[in-house]
Protein backbone atom coordinates (compact mmCIF):
# COMPACT_ATOMS: atom_id res chain seq x y z
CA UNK A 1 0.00 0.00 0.00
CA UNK A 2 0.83 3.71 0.13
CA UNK A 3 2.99 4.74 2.69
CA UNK A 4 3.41 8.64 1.59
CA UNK A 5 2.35 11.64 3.77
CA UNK A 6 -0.61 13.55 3.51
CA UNK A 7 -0.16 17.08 3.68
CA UNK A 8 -3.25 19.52 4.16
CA UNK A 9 -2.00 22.37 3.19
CA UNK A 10 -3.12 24.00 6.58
CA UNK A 11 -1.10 22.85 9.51
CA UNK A 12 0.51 19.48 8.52
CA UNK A 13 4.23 18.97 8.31
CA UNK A 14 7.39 16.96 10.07
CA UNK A 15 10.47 18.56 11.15
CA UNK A 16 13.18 16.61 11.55
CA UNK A 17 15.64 16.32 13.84
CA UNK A 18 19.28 18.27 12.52
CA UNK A 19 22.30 15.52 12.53
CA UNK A 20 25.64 17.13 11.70
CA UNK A 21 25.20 14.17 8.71
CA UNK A 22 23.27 17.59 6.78
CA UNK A 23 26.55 19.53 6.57
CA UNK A 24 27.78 18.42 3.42
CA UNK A 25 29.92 19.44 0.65
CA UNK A 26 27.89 18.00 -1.98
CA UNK A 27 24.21 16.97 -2.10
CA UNK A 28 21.48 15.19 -3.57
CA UNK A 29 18.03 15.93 -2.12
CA UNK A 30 15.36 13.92 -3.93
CA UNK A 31 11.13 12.82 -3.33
CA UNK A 32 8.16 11.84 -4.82
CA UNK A 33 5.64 14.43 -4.76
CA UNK A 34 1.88 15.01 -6.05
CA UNK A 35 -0.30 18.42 -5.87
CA UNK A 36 -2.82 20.28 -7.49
CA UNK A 37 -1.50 23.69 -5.51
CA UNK A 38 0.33 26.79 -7.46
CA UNK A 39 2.40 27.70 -4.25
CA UNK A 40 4.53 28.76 -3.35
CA UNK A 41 4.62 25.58 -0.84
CA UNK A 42 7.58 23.99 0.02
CA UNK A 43 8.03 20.53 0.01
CA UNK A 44 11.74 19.95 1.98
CA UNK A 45 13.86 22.10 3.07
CA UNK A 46 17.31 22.53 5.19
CA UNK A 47 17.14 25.91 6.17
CA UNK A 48 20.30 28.27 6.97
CA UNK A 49 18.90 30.89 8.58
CA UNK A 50 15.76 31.52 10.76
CA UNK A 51 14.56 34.46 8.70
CA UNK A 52 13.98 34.96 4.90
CA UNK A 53 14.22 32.71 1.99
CA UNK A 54 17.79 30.96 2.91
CA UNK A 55 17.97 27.34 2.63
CA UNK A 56 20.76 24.60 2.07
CA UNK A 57 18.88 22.42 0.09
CA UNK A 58 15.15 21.66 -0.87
CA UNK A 59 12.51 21.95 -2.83
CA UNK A 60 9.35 24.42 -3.51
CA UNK A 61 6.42 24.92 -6.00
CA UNK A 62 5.75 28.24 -6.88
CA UNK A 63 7.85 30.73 -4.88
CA UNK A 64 10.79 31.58 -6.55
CA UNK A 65 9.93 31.05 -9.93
CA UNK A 66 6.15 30.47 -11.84
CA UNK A 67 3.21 29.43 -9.89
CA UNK A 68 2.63 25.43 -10.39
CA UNK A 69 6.25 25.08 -11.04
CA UNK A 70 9.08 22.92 -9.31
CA UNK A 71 12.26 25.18 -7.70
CA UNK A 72 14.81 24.91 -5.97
CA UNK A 73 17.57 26.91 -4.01
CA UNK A 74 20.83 25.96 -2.99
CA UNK A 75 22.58 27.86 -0.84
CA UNK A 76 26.41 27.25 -1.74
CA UNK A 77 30.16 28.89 -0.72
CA UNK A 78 30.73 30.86 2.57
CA UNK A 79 28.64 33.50 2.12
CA UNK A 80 24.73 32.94 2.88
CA UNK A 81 24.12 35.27 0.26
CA UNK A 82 25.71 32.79 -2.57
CA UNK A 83 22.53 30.86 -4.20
CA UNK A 84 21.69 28.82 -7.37
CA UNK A 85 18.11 29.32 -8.32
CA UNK A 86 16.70 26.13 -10.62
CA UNK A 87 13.35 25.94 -11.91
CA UNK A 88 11.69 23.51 -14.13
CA UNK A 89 9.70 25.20 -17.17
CA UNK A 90 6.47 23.23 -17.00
CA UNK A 91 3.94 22.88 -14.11
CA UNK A 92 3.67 20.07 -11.98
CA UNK A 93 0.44 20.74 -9.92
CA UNK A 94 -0.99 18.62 -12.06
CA UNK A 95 -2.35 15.78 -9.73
CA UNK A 96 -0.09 12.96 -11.09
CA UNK A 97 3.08 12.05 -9.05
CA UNK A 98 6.48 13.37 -9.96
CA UNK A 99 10.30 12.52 -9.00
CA UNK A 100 12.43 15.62 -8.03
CA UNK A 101 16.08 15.61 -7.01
CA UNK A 102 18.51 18.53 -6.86
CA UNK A 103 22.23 17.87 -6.55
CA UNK A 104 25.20 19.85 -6.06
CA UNK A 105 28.75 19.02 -6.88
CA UNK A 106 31.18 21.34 -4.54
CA UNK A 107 34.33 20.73 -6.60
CA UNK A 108 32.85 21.67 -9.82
CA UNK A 109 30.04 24.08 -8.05
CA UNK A 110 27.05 22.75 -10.43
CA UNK A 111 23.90 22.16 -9.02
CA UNK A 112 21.24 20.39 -10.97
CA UNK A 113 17.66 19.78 -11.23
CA UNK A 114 16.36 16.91 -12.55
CA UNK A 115 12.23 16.16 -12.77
CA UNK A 116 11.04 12.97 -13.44
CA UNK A 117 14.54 12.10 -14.30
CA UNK A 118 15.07 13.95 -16.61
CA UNK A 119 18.10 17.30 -15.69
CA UNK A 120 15.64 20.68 -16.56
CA UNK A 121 18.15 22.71 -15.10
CA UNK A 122 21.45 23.91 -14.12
CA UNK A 123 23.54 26.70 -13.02
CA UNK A 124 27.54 27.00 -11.96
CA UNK A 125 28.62 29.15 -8.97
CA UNK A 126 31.50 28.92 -7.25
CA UNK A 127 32.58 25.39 -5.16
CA UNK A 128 32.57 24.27 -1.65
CA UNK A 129 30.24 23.34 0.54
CA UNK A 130 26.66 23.79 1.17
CA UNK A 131 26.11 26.68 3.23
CA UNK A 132 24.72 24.95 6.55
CA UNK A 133 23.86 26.56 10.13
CA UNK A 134 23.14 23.62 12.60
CA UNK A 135 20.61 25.14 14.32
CA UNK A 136 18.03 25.25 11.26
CA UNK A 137 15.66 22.31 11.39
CA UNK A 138 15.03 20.10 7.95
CA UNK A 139 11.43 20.20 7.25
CA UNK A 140 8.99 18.01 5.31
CA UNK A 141 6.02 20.14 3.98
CA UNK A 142 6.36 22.91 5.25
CA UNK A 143 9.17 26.47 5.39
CA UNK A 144 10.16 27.32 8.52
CA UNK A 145 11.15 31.72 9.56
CA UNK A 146 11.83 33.04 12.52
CA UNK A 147 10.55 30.38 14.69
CA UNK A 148 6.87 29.97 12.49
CA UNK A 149 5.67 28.54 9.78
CA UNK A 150 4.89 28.92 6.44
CA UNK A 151 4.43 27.92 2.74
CA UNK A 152 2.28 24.71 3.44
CA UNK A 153 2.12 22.14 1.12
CA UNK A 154 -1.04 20.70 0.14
CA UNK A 155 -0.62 16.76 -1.54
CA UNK A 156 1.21 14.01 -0.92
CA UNK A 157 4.97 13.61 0.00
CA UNK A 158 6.90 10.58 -0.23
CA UNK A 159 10.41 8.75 -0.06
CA UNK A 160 12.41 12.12 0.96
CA UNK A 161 16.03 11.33 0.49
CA UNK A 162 19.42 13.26 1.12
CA UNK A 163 22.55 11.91 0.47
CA UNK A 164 26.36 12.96 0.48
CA UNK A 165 27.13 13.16 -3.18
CA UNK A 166 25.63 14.12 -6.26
CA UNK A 167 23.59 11.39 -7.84
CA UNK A 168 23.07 11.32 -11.99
């Protein structure tokens, strides 16, 4: 049977506890996802900072790019101010389940987005590591600022996985 979460787009979400194993150099965030929202609503996220839009790693609809779209954000370098935006050019609020995974290479600096397995987007910035504060919680379903929440995510979430290296 289905074992995904159920998010209502209300009140729902999971944070998740915040393992020194999330400071990485490189990254590969990925997870099944369906919705019918436009956003923005984020789906995971490793935040950085406990105000504004600063996260490690995750991912979003709507947001930072076009409403019903898939984004991402990784937060890269030493300075919290060093991002690569990637956004997939088609919607996918369109009920039916889709694969996202973002990864980042820190000796090269290329993050990547793939949907559905297929890469829709990339971007070079620098190298190094993932810009990570420790006291930021990762979050399924949900953004987290200055202690609240926000950006719910309405649909269903499943198999969220991080790992150390970037995956192709």
């Amino acid at each position: 049977g289905c074992k995904s979460l159920d998010f209502d787009g209300v009140d729902d979400y999971v944070i998740a506890a915040n393992p020194s194993s999330l400071a990485v150099t490189s990254v590969t965030a990925s997870t099944w996802f369906k919705t019918t929202t436009a956003g923005p609503a984020r789906i995971v996220s490793k935040k950085t900072r406990d105000h504004g839009y600063h996260q490690a790693y995750g991912f979003s609809i709507g947001g930072h790019g076009v409403d019903g779209t898939l984004n991402t954000r990784l937060q890269v370098g030493d300075s919290p101010l060093s991002f690569i935006n990637l956004s997939s050019s088609v919607t996918v609020n369109d009920s039916n389940w889709h694969h996202a995974a973002a990864t980042y290479d820190g000796s090269t600096g290329t993050g990547v987005l793939y949907l559905d397995g297929v890469a829709v987007d990339t971007e070079t910035k620098g190298s190094g590591l993932v810009y990570y504060v420790n006291n930021e919680p990762f979050t399924v379903g949900v953004a987290t600022y200055s202690g609240g929440e926000n950006s719910y995510f309405r649909g269903l979430i499943d198999d969220v996985q991080i790992y150390d290296s970037p995956l192709n």
